[in-house]
C-alpha atoms as a PDB file:
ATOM      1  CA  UNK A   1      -9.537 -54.364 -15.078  1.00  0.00           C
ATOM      2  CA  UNK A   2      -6.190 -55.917 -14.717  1.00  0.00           C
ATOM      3  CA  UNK A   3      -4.216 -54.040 -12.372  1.00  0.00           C
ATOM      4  CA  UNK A   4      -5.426 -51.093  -9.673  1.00  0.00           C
ATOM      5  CA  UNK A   5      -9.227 -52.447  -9.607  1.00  0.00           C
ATOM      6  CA  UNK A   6     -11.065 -48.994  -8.546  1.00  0.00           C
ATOM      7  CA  UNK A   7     -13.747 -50.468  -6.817  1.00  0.00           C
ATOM      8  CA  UNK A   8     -11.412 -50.759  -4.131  1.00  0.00           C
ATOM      9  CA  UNK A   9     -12.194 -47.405  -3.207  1.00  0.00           C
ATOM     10  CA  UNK A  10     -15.549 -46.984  -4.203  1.00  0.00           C
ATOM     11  CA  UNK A  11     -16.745 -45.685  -0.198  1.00  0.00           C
ATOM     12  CA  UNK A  12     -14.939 -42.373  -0.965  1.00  0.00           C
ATOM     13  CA  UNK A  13     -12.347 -41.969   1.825  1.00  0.00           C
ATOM     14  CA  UNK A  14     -15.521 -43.315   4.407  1.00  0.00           C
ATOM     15  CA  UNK A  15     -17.729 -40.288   3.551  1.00  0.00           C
ATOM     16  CA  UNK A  16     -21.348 -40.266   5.095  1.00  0.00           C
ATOM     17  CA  UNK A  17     -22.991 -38.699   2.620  1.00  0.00           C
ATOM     18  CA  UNK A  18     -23.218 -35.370   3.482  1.00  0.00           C
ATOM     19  CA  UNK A  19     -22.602 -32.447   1.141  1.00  0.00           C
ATOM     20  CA  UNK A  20     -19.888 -30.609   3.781  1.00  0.00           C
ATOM     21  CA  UNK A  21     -17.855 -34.287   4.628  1.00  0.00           C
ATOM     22  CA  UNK A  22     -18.016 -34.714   0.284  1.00  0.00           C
ATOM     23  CA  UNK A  23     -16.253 -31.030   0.159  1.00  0.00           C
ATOM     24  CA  UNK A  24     -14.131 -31.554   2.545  1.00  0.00           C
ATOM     25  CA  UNK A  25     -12.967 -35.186   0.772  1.00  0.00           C
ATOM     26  CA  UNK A  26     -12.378 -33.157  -2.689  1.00  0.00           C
ATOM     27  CA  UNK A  27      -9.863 -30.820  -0.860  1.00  0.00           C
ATOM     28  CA  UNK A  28      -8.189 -33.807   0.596  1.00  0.00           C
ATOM     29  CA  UNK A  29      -7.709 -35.771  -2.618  1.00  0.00           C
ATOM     30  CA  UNK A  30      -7.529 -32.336  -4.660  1.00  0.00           C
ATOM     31  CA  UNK A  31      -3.707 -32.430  -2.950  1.00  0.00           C
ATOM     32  CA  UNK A  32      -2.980 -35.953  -4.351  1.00  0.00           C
ATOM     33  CA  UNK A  33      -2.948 -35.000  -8.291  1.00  0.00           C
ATOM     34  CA  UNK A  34      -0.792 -35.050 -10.273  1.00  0.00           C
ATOM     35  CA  UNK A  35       0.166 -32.547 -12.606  1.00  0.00           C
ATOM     36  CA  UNK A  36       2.766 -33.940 -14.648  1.00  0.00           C
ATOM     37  CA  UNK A  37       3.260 -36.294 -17.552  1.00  0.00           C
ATOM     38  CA  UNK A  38       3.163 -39.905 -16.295  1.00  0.00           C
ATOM     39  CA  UNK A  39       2.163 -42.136 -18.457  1.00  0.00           C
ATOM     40  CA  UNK A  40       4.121 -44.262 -21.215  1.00  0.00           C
ATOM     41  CA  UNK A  41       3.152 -44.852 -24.884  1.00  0.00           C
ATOM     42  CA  UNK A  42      -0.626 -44.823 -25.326  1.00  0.00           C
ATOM     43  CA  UNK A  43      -2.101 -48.204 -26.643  1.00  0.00           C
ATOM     44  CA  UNK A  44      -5.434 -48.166 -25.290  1.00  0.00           C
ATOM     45  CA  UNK A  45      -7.548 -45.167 -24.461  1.00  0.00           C
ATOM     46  CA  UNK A  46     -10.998 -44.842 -22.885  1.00  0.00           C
ATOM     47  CA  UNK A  47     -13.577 -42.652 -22.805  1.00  0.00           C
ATOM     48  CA  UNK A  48     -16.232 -42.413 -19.870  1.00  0.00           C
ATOM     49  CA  UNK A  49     -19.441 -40.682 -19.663  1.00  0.00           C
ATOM     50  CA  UNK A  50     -23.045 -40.819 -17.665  1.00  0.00           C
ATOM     51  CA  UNK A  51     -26.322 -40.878 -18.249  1.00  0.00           C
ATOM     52  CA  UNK A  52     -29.420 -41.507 -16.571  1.00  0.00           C
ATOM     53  CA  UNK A  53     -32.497 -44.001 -16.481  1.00  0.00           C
ATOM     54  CA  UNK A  54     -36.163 -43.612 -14.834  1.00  0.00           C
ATOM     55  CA  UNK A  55     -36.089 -40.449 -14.552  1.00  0.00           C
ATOM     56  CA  UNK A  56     -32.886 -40.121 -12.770  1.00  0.00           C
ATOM     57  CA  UNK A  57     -33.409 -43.439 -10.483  1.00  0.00           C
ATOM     58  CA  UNK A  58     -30.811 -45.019 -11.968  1.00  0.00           C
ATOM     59  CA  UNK A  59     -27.173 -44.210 -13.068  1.00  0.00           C
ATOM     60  CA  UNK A  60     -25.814 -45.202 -16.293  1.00  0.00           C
ATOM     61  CA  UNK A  61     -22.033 -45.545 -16.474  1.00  0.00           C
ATOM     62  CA  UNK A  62     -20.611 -46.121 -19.944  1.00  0.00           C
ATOM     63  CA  UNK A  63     -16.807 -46.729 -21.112  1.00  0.00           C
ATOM     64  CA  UNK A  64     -15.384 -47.284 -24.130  1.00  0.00           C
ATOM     65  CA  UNK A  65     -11.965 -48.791 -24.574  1.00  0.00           C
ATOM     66  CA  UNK A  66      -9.912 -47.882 -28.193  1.00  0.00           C
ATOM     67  CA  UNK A  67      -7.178 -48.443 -29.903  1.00  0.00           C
ATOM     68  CA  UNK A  68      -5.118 -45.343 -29.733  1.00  0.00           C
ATOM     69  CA  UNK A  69      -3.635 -45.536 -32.764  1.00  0.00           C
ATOM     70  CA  UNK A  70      -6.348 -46.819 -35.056  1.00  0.00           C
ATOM     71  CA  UNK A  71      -9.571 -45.359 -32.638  1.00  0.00           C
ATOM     72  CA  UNK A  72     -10.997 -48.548 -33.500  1.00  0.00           C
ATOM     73  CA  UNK A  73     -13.827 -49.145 -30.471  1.00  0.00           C
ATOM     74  CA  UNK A  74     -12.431 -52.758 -28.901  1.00  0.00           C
ATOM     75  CA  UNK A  75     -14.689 -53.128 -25.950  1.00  0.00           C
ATOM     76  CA  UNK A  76     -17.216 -51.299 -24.094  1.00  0.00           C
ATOM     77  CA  UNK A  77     -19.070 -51.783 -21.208  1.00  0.00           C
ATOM     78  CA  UNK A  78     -22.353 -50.112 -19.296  1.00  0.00           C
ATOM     79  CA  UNK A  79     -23.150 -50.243 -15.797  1.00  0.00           C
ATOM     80  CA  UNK A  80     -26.245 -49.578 -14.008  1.00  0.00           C
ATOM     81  CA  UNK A  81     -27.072 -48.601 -10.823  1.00  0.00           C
ATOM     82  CA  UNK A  82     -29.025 -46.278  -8.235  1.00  0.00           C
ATOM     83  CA  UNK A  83     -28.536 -43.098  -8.032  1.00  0.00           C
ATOM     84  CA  UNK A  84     -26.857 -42.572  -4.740  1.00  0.00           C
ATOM     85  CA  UNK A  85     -27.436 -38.853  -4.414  1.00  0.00           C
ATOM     86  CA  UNK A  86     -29.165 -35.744  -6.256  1.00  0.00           C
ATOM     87  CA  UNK A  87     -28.045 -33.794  -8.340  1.00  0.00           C
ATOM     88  CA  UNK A  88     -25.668 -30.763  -6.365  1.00  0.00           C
ATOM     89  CA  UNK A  89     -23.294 -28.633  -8.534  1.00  0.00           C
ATOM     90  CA  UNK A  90     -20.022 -29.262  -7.906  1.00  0.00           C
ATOM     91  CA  UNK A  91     -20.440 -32.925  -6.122  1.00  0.00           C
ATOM     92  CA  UNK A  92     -20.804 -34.852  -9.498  1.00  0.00           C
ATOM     93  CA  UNK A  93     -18.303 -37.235  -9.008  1.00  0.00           C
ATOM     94  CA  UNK A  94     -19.982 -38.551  -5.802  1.00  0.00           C
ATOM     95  CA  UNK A  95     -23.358 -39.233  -7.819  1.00  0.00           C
ATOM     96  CA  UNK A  96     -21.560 -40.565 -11.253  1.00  0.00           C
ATOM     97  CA  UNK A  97     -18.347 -42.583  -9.715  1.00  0.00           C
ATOM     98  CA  UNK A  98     -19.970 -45.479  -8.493  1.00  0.00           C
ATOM     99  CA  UNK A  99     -21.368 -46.469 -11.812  1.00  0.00           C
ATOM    100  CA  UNK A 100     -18.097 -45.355 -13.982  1.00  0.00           C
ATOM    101  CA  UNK A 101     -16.148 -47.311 -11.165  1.00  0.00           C
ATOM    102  CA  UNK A 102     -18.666 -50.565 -11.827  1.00  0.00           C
ATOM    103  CA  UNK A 103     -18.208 -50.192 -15.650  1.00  0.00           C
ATOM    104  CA  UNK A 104     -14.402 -49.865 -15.590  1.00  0.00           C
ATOM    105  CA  UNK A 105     -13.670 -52.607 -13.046  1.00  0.00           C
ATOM    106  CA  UNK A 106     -15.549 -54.928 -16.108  1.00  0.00           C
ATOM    107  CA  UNK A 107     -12.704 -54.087 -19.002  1.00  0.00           C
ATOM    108  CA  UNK A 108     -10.555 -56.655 -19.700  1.00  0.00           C
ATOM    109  CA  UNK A 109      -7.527 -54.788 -20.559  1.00  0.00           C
ATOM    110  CA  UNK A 110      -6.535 -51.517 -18.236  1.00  0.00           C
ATOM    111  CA  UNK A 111      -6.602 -47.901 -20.636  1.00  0.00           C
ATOM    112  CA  UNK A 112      -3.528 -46.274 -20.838  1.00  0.00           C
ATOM    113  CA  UNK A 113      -5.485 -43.154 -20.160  1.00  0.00           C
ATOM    114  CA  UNK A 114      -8.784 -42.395 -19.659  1.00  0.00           C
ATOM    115  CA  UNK A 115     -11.110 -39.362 -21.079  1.00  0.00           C
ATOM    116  CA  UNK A 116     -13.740 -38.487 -18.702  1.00  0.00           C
ATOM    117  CA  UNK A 117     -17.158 -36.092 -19.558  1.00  0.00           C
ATOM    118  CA  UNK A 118     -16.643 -33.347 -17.086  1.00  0.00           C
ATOM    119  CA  UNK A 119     -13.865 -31.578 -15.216  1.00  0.00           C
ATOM    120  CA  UNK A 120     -10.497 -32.325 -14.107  1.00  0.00           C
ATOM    121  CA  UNK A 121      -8.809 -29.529 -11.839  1.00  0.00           C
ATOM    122  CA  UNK A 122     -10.997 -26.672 -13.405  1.00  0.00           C
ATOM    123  CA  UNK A 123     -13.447 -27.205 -10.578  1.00  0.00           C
ATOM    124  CA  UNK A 124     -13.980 -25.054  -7.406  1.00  0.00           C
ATOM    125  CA  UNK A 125     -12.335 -27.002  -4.760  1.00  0.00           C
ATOM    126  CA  UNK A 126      -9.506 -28.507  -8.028  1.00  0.00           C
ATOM    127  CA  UNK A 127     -11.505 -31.749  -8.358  1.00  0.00           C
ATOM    128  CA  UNK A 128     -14.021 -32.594 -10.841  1.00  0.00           C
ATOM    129  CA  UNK A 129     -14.698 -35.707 -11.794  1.00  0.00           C
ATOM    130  CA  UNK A 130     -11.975 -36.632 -13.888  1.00  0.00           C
ATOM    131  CA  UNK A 131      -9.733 -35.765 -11.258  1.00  0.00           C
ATOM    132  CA  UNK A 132     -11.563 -37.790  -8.507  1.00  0.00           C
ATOM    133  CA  UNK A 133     -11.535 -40.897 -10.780  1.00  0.00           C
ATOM    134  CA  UNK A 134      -7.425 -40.141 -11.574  1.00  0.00           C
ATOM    135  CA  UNK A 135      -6.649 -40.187  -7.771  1.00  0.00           C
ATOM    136  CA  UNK A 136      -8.765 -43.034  -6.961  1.00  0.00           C
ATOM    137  CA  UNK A 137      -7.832 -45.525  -9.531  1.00  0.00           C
ATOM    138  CA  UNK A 138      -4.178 -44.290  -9.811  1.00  0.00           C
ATOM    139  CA  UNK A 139      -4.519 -43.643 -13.719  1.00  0.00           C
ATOM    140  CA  UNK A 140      -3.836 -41.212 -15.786  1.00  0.00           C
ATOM    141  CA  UNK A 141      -6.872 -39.014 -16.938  1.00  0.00           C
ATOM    142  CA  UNK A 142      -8.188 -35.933 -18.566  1.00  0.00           C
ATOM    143  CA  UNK A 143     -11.613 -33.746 -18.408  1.00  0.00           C
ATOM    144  CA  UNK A 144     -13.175 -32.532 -21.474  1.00  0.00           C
ATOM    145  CA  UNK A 145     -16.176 -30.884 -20.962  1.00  0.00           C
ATOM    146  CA  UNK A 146     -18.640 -28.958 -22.993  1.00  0.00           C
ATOM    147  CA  UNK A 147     -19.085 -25.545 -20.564  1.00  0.00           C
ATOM    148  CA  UNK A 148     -17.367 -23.765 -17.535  1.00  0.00           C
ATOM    149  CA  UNK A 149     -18.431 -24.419 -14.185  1.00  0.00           C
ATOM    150  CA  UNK A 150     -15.584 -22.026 -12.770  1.00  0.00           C
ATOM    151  CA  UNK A 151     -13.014 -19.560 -14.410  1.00  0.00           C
ATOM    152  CA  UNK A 152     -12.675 -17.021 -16.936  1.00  0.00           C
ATOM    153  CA  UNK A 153     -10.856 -16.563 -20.089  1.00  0.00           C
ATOM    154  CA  UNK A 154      -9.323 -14.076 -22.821  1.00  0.00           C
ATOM    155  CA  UNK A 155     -11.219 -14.350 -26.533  1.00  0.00           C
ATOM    156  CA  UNK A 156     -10.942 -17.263 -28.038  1.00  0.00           C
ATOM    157  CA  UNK A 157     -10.407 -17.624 -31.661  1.00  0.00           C
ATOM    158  CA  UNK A 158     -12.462 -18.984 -34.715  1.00  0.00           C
ATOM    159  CA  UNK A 159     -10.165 -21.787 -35.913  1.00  0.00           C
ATOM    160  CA  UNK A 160      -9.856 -25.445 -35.364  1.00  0.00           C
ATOM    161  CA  UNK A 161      -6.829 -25.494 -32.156  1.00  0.00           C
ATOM    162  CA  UNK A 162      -7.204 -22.303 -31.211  1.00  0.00           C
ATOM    163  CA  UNK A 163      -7.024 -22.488 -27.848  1.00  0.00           C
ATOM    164  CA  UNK A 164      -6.708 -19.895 -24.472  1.00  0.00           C
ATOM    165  CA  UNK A 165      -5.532 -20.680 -20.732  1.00  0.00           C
ATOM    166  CA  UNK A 166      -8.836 -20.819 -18.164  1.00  0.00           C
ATOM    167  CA  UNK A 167      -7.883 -18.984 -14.958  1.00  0.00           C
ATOM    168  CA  UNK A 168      -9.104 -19.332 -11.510  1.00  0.00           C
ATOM    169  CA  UNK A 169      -9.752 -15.557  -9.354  1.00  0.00           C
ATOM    170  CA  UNK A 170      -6.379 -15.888  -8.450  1.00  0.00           C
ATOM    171  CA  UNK A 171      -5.064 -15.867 -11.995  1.00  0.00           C
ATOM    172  CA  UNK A 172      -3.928 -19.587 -11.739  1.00  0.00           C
ATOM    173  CA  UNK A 173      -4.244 -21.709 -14.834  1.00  0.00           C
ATOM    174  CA  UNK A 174      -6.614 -24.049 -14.355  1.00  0.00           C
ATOM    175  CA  UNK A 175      -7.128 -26.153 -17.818  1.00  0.00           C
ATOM    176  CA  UNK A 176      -7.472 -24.481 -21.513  1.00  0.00           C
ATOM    177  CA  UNK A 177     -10.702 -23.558 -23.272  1.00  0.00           C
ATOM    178  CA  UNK A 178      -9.929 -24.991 -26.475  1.00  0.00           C
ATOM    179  CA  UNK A 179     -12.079 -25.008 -30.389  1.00  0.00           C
ATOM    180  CA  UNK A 180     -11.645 -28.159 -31.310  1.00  0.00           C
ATOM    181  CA  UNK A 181     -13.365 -27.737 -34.481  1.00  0.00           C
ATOM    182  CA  UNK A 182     -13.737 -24.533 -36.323  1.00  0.00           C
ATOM    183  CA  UNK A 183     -16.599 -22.019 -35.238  1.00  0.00           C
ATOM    184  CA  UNK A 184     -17.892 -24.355 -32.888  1.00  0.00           C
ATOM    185  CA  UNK A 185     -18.755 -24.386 -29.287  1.00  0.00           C
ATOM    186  CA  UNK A 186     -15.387 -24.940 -27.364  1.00  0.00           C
ATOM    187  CA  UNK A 187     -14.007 -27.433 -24.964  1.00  0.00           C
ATOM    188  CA  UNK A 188     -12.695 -27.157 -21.253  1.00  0.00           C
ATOM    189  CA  UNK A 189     -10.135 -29.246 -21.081  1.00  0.00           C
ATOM    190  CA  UNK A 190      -8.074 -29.660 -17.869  1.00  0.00           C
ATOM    191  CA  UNK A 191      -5.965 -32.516 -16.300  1.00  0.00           C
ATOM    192  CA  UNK A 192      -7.999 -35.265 -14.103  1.00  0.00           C
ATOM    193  CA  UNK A 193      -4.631 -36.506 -12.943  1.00  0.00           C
ATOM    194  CA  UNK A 194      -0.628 -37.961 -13.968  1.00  0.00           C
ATOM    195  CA  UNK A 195      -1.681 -35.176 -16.616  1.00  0.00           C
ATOM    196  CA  UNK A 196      -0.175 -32.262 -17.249  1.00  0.00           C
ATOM    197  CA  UNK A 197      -1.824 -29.093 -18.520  1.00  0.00           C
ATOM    198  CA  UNK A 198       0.194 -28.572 -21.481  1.00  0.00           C
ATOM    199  CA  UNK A 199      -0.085 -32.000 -22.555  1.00  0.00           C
ATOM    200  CA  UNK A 200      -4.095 -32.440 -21.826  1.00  0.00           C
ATOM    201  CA  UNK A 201      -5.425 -30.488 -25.111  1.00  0.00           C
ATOM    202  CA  UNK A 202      -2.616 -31.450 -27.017  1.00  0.00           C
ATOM    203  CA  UNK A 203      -4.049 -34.923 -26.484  1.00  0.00           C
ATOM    204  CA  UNK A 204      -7.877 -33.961 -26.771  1.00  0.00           C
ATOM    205  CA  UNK A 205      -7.118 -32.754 -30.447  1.00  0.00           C
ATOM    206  CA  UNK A 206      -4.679 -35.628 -31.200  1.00  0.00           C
ATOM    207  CA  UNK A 207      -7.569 -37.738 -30.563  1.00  0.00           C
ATOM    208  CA  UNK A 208     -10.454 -35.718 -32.201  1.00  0.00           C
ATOM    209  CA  UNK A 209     -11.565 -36.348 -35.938  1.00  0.00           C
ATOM    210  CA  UNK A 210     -14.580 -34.433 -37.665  1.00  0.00           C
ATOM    211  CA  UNK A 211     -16.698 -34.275 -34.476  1.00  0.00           C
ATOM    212  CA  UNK A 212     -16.033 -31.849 -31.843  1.00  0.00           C
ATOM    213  CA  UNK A 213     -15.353 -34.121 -29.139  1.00  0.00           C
ATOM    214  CA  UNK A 214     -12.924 -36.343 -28.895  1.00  0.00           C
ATOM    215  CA  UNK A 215     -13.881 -39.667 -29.987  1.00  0.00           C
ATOM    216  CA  UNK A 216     -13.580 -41.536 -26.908  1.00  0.00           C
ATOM    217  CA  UNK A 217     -16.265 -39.489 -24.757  1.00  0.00           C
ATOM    218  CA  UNK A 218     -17.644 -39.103 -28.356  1.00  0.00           C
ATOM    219  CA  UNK A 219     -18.619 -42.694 -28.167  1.00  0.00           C
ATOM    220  CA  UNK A 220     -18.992 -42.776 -24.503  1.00  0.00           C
ATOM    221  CA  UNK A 221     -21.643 -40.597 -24.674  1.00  0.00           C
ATOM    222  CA  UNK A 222     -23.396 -42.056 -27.191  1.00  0.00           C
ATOM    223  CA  UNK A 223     -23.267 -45.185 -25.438  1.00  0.00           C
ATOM    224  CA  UNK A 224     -24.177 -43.486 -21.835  1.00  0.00           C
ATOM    225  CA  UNK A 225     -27.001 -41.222 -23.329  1.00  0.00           C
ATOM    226  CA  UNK A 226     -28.793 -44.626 -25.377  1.00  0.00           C
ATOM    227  CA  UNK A 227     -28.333 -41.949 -28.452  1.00  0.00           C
ATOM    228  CA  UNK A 228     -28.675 -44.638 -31.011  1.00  0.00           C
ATOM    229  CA  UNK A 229     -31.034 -46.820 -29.521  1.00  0.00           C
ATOM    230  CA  UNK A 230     -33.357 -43.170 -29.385  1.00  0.00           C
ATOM    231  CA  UNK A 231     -32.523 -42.591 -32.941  1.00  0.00           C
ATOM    232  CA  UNK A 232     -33.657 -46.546 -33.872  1.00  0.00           C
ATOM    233  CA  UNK A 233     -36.757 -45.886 -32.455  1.00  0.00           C
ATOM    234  CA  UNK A 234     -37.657 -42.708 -34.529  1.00  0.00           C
ATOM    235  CA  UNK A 235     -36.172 -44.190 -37.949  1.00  0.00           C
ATOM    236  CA  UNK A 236     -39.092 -45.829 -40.084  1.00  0.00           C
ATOM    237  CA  UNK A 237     -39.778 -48.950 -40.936  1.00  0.00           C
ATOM    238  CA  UNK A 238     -37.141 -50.134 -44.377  1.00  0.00           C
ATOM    239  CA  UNK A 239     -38.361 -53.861 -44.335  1.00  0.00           C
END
């Protein structure tokens, strides 16, 4: 990228890889979003998502850059490499950010914001990984994942927007479950950071078409999950 290369801070604050220093770094940075709207007028949006390779061996970082007025894809880019840790619920962003890091230090052109698979502050300690990249590369971003990993909610209705605030044991909002297509399974969408939690679904359904997701971790996780090179594989033979 351009300007405010993440890679920068790709050693996490120093941590040593343990589980308790990695909490303890989430509460730090936690403090250093930001939950208001600042950003200017969106031109180029990305999506970011993670899969993995050899049976888990390797991490799989994919981003996809779009116009934001047009959602025409104009550049993507995949990086590869080990996985630095297992699996441990609510640590994600230490096992995914060094790949997502690699593939967005290889755009060409800097997103104006960034939608990331997972959480943003609608995580136990208020820092998923959408909210780890925000801090750490300075931009703005949002979390749109596809189940709850802390919170509860009021019903939610049928219809495509309906949407109802996700609340921490305190009663704090922490992002919005939102159905961003009718009588499907809904979002969580909270702000990652320079996000505010208003504005974050009002931007995850400005930028979703017939699919449920929006379509830049819509095409982010095709790209990270090797969807259509699976489904290549499986098609027959029309020679």
């Amino acid at each position: 990228m351009t300007a405010q290369t993440p890679k920068a801070k790709v050693d996490f604050n120093g941590w040593d890889g343990s589980t308790v220093a990695a909490r303890e770094i989430q509460k730090q940075l936690a403090g250093e979003v930001v939950l208001a709207d600042d950003f200017g007028p969106l031109k180029l949006i990305a999506g970011v998502d993670v899969g993995f390779e050899e049976a888990g061996r390797i991490t799989r970082a994919a981003v996809v850059l779009l116009d934001a007025e047009t959602l025409e894809p104009l550049e993507q880019t995949l990086a590869r490499v080990p996985t630095c840790m297992p699996y441990i619920p609510g640590l994600l962003s230490f096992r995914e950010l060094p790949a997502v890091l690699q593939a967005l230090d290889s755009l060409g052109q800097t997103p104006d914001l960034i939608f990331s698979d997972g959480h943003g502050i609608a995580h136990p300690r208020g820092l998923g990984i959408a909210a780890h990249l925000g801090v750490i590369t300075g931009l703005p971003t949002i979390g749109v994942a596809k189940k709850i990993l802390t919170g509860q909610h009021d019903a939610l209705g049928e219809a495509r927007g309906d949407q109802v605030d996700l609340l921490d044991k305190s009663g704090k909002i922490i992002g919005t479950v939102l159905r961003s297509k009718e009588k499907v399974r809904p979002l969580i969408v909270s702000p990652g950071n320079r996000v505010s939690l208003k504005t974050a679904p009002q931007l995850v359904m400005r930028f979703v078409t017939r699919y449920r997701l929006p379509e830049p971790t819509r095409l982010a996780d095709r790209l990270a999950s090797r969807r259509d090179e699976k489904r290549s594989r499986t098609l027959p033979d029309q020679q």
